[in-house]
C-alpha atoms as a PDB file:
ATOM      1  CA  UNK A   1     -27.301  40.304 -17.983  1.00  0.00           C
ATOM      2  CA  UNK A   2     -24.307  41.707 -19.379  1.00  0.00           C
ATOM      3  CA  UNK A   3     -20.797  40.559 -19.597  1.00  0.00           C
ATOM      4  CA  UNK A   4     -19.373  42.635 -17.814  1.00  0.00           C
ATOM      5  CA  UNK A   5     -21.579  42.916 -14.863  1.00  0.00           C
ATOM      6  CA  UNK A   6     -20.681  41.416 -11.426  1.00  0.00           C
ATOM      7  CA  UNK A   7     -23.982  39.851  -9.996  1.00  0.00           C
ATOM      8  CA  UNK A   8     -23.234  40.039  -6.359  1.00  0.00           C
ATOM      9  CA  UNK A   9     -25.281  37.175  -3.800  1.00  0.00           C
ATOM     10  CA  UNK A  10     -25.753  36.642  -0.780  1.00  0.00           C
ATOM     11  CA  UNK A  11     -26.406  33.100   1.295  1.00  0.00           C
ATOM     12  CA  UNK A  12     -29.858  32.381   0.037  1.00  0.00           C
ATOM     13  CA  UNK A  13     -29.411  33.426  -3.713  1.00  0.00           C
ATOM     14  CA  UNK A  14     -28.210  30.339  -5.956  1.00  0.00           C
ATOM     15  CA  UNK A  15     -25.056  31.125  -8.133  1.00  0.00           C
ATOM     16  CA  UNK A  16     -26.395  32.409 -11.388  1.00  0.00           C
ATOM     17  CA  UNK A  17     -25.481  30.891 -14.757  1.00  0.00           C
ATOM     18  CA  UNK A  18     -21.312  30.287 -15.959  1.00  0.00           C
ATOM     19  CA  UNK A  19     -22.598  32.181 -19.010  1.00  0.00           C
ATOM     20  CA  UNK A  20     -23.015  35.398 -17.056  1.00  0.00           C
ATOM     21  CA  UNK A  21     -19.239  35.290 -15.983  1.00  0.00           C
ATOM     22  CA  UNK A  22     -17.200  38.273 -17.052  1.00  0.00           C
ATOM     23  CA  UNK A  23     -15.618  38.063 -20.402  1.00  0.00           C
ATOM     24  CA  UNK A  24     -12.508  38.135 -21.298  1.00  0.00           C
ATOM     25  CA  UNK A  25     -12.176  42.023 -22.367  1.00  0.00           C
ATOM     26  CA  UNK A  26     -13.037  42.493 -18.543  1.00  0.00           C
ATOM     27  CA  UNK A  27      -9.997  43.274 -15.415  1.00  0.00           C
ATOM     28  CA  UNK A  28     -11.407  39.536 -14.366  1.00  0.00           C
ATOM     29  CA  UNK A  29     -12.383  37.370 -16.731  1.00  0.00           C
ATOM     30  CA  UNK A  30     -14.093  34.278 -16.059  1.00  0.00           C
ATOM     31  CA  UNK A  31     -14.977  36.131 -12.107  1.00  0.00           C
ATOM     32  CA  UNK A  32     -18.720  34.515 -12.153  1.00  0.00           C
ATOM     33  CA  UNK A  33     -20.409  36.033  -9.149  1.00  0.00           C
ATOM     34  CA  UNK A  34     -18.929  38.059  -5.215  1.00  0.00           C
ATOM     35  CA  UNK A  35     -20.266  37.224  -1.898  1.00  0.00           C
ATOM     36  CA  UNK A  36     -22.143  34.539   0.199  1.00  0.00           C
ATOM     37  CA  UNK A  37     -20.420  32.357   2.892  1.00  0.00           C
ATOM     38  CA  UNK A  38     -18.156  29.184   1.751  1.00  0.00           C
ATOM     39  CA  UNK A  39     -20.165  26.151   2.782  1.00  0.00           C
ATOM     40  CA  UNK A  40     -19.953  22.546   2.073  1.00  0.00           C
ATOM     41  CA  UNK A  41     -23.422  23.092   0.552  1.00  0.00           C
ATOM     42  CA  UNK A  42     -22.313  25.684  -1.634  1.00  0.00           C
ATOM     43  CA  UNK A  43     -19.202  24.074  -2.485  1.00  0.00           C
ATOM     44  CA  UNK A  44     -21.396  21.472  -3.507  1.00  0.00           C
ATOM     45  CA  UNK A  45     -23.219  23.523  -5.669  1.00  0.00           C
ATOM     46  CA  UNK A  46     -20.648  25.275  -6.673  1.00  0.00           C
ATOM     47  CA  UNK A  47     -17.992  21.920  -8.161  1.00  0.00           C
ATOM     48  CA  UNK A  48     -21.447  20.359  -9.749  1.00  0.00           C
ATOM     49  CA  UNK A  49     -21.658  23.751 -12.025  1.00  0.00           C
ATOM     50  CA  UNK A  50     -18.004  24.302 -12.511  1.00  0.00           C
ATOM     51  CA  UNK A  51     -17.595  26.989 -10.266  1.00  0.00           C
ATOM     52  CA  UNK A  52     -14.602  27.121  -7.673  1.00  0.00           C
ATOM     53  CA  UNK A  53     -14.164  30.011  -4.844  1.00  0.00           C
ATOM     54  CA  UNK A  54     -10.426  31.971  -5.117  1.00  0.00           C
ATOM     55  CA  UNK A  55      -9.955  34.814  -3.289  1.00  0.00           C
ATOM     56  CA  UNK A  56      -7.245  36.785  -1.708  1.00  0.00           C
ATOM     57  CA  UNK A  57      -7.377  37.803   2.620  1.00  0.00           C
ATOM     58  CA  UNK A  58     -10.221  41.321   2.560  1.00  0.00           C
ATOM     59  CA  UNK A  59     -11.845  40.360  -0.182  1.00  0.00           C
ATOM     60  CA  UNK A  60     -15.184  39.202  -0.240  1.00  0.00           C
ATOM     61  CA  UNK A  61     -16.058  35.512  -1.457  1.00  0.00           C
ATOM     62  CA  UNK A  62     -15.297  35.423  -5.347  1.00  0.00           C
ATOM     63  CA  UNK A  63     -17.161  32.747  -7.818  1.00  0.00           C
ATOM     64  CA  UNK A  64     -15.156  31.899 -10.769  1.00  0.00           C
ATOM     65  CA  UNK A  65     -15.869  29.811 -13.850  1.00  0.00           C
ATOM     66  CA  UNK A  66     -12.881  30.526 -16.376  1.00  0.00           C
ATOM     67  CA  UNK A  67     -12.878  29.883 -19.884  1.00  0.00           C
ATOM     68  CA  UNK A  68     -11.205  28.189 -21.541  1.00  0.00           C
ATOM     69  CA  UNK A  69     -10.373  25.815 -18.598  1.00  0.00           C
ATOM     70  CA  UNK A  70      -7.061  24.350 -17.887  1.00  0.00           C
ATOM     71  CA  UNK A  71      -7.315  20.432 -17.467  1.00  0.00           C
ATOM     72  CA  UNK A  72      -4.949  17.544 -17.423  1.00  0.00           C
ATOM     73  CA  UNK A  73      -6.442  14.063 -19.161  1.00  0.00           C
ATOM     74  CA  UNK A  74      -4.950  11.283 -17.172  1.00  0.00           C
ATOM     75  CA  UNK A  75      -4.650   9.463 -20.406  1.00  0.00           C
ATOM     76  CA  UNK A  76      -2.470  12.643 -21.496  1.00  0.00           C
ATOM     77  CA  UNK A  77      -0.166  12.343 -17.922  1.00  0.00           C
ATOM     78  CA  UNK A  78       3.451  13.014 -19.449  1.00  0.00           C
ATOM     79  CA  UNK A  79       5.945  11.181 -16.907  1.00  0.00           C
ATOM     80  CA  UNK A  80       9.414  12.358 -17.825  1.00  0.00           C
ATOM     81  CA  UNK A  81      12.145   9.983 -17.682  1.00  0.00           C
ATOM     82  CA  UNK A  82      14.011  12.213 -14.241  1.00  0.00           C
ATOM     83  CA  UNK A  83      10.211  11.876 -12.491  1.00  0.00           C
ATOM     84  CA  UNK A  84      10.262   8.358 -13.723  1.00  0.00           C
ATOM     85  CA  UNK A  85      13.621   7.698 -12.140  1.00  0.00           C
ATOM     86  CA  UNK A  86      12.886   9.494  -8.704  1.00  0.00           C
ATOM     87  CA  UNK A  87       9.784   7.538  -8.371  1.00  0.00           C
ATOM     88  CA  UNK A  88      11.216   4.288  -8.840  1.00  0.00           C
ATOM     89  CA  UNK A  89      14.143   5.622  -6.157  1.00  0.00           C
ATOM     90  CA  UNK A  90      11.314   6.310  -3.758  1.00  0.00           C
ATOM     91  CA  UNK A  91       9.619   3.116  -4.388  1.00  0.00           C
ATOM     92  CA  UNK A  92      12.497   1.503  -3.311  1.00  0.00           C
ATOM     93  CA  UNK A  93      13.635   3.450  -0.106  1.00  0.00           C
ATOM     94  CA  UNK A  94      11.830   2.380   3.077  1.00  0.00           C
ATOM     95  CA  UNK A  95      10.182   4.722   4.567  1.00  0.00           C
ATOM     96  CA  UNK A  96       9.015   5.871   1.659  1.00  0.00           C
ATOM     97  CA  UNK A  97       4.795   5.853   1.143  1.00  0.00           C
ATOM     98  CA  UNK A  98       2.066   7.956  -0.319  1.00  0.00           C
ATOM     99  CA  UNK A  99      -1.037   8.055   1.353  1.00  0.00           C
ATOM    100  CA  UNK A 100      -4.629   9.373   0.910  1.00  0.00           C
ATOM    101  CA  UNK A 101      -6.548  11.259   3.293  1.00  0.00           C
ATOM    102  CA  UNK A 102      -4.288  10.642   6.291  1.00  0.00           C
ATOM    103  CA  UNK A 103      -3.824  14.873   6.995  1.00  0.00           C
ATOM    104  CA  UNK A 104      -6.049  16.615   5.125  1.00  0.00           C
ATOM    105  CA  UNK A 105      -6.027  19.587   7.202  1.00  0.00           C
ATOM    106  CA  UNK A 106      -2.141  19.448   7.015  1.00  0.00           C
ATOM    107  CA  UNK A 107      -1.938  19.178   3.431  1.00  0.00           C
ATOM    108  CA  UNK A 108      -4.437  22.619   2.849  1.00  0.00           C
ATOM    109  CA  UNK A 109      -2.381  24.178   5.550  1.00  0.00           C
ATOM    110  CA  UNK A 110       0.915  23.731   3.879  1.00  0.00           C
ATOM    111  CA  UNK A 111      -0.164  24.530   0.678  1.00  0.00           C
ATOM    112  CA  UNK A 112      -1.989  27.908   1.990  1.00  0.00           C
ATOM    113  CA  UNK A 113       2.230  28.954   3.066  1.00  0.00           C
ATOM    114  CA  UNK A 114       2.967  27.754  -0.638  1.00  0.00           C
ATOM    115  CA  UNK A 115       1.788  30.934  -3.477  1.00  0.00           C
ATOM    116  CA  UNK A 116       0.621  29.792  -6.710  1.00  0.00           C
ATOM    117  CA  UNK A 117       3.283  29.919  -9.904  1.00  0.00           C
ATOM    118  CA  UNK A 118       2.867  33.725 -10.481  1.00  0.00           C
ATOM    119  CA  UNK A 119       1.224  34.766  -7.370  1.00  0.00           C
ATOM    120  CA  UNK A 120       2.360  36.597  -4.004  1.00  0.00           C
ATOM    121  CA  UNK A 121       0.554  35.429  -0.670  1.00  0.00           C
ATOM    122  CA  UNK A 122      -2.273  32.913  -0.590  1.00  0.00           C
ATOM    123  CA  UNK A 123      -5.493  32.628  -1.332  1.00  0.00           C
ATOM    124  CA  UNK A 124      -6.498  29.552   0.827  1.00  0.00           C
ATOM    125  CA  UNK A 125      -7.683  31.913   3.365  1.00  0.00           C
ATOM    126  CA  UNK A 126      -9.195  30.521   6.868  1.00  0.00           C
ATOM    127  CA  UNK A 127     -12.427  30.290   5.813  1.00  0.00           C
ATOM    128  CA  UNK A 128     -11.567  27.958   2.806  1.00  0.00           C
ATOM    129  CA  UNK A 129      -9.571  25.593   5.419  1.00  0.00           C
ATOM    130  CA  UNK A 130     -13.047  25.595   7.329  1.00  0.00           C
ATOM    131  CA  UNK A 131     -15.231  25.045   4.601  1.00  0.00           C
ATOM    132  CA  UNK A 132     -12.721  22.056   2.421  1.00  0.00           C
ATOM    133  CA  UNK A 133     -11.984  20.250   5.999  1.00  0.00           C
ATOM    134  CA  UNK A 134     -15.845  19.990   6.733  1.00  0.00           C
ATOM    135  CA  UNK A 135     -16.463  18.456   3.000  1.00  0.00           C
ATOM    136  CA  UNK A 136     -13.671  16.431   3.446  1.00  0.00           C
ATOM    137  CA  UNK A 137     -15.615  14.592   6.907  1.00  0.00           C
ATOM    138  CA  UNK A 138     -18.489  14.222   4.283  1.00  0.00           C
ATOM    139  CA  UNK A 139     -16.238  12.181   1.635  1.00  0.00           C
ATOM    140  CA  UNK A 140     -16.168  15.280  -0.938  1.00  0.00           C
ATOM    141  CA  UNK A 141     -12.644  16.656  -0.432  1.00  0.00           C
ATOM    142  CA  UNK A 142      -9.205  14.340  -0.985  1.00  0.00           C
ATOM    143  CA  UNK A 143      -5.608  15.027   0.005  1.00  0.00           C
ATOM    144  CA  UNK A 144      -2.783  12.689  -1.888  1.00  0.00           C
ATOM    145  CA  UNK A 145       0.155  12.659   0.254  1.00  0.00           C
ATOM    146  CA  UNK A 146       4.054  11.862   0.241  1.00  0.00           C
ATOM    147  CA  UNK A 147       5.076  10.797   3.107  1.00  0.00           C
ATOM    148  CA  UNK A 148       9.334   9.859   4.297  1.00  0.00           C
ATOM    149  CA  UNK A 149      10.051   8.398   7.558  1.00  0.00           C
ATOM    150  CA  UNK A 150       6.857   9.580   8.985  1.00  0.00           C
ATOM    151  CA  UNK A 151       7.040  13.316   7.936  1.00  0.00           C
ATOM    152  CA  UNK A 152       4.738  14.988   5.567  1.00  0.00           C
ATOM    153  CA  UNK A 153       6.967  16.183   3.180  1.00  0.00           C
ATOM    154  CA  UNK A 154       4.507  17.299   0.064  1.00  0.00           C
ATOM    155  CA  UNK A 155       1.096  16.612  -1.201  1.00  0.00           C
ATOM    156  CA  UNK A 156      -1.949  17.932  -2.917  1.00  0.00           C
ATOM    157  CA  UNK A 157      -5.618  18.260  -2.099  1.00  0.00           C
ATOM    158  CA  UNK A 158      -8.996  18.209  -4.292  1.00  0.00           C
ATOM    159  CA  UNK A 159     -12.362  17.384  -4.775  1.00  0.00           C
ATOM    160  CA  UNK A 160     -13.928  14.412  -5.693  1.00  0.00           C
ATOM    161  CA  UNK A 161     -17.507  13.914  -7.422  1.00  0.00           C
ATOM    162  CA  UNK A 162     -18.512  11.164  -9.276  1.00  0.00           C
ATOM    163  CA  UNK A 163     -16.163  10.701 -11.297  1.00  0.00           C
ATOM    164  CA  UNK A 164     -14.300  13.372 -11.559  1.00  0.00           C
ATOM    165  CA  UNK A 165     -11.531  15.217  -9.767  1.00  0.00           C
ATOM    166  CA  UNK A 166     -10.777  18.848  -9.290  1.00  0.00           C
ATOM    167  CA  UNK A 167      -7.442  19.403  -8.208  1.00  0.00           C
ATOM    168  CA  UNK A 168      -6.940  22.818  -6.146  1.00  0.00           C
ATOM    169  CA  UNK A 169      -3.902  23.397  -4.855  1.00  0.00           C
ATOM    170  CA  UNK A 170      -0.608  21.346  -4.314  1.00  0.00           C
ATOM    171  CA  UNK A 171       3.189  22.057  -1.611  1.00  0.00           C
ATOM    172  CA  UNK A 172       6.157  20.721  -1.416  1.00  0.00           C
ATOM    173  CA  UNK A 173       8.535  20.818   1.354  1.00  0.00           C
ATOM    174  CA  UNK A 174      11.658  18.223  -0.454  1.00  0.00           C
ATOM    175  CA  UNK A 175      12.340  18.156  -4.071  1.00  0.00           C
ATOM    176  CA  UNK A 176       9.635  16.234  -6.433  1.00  0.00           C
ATOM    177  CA  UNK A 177       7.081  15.561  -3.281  1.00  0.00           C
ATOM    178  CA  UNK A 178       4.242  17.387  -5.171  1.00  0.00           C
ATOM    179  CA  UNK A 179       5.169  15.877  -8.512  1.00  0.00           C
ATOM    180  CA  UNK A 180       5.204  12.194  -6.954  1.00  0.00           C
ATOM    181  CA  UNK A 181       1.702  13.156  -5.256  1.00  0.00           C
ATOM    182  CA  UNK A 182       0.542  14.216  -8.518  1.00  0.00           C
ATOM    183  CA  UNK A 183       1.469  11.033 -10.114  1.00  0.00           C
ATOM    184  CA  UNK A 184      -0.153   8.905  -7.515  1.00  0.00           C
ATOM    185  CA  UNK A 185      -2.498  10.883  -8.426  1.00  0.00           C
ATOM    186  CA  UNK A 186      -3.150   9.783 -12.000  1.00  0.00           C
ATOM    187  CA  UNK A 187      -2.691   6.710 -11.454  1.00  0.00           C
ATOM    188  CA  UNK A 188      -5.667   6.745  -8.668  1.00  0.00           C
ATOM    189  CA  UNK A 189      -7.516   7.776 -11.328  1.00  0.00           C
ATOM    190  CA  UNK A 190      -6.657   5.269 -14.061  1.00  0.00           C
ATOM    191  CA  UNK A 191      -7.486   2.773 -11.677  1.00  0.00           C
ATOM    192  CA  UNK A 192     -11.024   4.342 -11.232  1.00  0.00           C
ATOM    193  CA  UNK A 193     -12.131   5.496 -14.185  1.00  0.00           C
ATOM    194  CA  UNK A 194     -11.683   8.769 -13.477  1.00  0.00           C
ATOM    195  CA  UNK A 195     -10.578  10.590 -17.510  1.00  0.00           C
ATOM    196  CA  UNK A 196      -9.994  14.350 -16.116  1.00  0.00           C
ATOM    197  CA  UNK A 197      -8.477  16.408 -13.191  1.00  0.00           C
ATOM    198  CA  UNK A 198      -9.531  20.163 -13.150  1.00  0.00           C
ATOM    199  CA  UNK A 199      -6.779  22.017 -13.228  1.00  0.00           C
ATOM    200  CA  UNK A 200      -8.751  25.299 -12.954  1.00  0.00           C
ATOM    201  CA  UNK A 201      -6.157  28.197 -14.923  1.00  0.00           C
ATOM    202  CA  UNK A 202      -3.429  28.137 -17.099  1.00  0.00           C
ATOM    203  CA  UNK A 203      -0.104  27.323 -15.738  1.00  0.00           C
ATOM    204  CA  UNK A 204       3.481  26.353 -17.355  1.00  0.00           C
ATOM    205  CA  UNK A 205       4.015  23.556 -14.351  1.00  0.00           C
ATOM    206  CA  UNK A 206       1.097  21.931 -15.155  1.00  0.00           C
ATOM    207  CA  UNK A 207       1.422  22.592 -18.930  1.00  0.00           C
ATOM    208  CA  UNK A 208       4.863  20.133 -18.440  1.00  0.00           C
ATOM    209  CA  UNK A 209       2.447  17.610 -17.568  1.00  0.00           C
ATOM    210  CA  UNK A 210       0.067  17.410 -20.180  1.00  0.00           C
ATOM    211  CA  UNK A 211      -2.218  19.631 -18.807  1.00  0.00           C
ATOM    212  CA  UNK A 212      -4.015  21.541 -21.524  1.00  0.00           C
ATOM    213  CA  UNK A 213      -7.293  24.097 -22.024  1.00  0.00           C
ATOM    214  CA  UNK A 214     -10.475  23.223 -23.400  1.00  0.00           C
ATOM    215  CA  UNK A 215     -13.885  25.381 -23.633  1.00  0.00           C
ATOM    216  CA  UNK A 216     -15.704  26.304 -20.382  1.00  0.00           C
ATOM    217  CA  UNK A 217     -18.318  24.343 -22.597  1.00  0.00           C
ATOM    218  CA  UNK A 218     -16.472  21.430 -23.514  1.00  0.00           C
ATOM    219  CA  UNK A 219     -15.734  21.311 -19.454  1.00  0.00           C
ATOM    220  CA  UNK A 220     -19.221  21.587 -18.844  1.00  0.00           C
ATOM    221  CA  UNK A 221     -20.141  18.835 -21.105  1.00  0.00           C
ATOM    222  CA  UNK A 222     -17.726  16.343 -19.400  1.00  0.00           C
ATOM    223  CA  UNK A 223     -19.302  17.176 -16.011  1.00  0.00           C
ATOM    224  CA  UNK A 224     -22.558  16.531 -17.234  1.00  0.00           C
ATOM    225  CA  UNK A 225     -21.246  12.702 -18.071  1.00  0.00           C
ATOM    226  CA  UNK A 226     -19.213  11.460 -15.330  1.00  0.00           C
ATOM    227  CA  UNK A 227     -20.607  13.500 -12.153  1.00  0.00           C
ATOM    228  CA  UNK A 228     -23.750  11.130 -11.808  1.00  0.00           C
ATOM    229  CA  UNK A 229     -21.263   7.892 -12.236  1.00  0.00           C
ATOM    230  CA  UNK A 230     -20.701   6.032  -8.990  1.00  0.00           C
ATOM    231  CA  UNK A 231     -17.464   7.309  -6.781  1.00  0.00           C
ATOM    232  CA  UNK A 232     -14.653   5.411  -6.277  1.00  0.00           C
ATOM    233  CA  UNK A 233     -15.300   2.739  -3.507  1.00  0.00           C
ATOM    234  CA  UNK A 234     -12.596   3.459  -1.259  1.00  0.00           C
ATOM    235  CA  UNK A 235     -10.075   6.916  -1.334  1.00  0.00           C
ATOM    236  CA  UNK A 236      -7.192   4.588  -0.462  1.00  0.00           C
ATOM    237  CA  UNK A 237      -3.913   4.406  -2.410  1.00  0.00           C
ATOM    238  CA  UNK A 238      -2.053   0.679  -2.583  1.00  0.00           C
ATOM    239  CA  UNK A 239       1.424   0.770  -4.076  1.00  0.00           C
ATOM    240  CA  UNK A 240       0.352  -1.574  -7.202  1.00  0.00           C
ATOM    241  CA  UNK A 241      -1.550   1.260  -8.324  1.00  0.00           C
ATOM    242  CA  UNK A 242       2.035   2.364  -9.540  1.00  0.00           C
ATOM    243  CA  UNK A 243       1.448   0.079 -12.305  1.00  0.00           C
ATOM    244  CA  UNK A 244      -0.980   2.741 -13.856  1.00  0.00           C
ATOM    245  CA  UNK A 245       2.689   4.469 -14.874  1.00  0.00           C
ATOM    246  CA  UNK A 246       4.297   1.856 -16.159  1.00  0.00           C
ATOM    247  CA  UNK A 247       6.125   1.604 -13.309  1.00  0.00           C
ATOM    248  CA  UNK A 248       7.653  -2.117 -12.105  1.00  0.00           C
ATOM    249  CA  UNK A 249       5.552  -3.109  -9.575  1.00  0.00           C
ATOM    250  CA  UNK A 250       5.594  -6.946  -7.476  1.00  0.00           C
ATOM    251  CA  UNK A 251       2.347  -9.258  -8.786  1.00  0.00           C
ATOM    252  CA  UNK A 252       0.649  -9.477  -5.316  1.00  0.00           C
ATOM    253  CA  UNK A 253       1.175  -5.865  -4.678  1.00  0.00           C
ATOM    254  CA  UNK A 254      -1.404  -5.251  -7.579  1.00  0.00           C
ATOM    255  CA  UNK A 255      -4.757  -4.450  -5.952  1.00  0.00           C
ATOM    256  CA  UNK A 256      -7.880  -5.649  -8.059  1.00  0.00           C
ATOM    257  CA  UNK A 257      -8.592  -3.580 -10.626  1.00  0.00           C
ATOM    258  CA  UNK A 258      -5.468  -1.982 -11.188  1.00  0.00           C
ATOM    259  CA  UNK A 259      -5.642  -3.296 -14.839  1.00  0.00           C
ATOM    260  CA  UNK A 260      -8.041  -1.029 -15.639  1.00  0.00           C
ATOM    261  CA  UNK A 261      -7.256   1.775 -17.896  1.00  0.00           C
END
């Protein structure tokens, strides 16, 4: 098939090949494949292969598998020293908590009223809510959260498989919430083994962080290692997991296995 030809599918047709994915000489590159319903199934499918659904409202269902892709390596996770600082501040004010998978549904909500860096409007269209909330009830999709005094104040939400994590979309409604999501984030996945978070395209934010592009191949090839390994036991997140950061943590706040790298 060519390059620049859009195979269009419908529910019963698997997504074809990333190599068929429009180049980058095309209006879209990296746009693998239009139509079909968003399912937990095929977002199943979909995450194993390295394919993720972004659309805008009227449009039909769009397949994309960019390349290069943008990813951040946890072992890469630049915390600058103001982040460092408002971390430790919110470690120390009560009320203060992150939390995982306490309002999923929330978190995708808010972050559907937040545009991506460069964007107007959203693309986490109703359909998407549907689809992510029903994978998250299976154990596939993860919200980190930042909570004060009992409000939801910023978070993120993703996908986890194996072990791997593809992060999809992130809100904040106070000043560093995302961020401090984010680094719970990474150090979640220190903790658990898990080396990479999809960070799907290109953007300066995440650039700050370490985040950085590889090959759609060199992508590939990761997922082809860690998607068979065994999950993390438990989406939970205990405050010693802080320690991932550097950050000063009490002794019997340290859950086991937070010494891992």
């Amino acid at each position: 098939m060519s390059s620049q030809t859009l195979l269009w599918i419908d529910d019963e047709m698997p997504l074809p090949p990333t190599r068929w994915a429009l180049g980058a000489s095309s209006d879209a590159p990296g746009l693998l494949a239009a139509g079909g319903s968003v399912t937990p199934q095929r977002l199943e499918e979909a995450y194993r292969a390295g394919v993720f659904p972004w659309y805008s409202p009227g449009q039909p269902t769009l397949w994309w598998s960019p390349d290069p892709r943008m990813v951040l390596p946890v072992a890469e996770f630049r915390l600058s020293h103001s982040l460092r600082k408002t971390i430790r501040r919110f470690l120390r004010t009560p009320g203060c908590e992150v939390r995982i998978d306490h309002a999923f549904t929330r978190v995708m909500q808010a972050c559907a009223a937040t545009p991506r860096e460069g964007q107007n409007g959203t693309w986490i269209v109703p359909e998407l809510v549907r689809a992510y909330t029903a994978w998250h009830r299976a154990g596939r999709a993860h919200s980190v959260e930042t909570w004060v005094d009992g409000e939801l104040v910023g978070g993120l939400y993703g996908v986890g498989i194996g072990r791997m994590f593809y992060g999809e979309s992130m809100f904040a409604h106070r000043t560093d919430a995302s961020k401090i999501a984010l680094a719970a984030l990474v150090a979640f996945c220190r903790a658990h083994g898990i080396t990479l978070i999809d960070c799907q395209q290109h953007t300066q934010h995440l650039a700050s962080f370490g985040a950085r592009e590889i090959t759609r191949a060199a992508f590939e090839a990761h997922l082809s290692r860690v998607l068979g390994e065994p999950p993390p036991q438990a989406w939970t997140y205990h405050p010693g997991l802080w320690a991932q950061l550097g950050l000063e943590v009490a002794p019997q706040d340290s859950p086991p296995g937070a010494e891992r790298a």
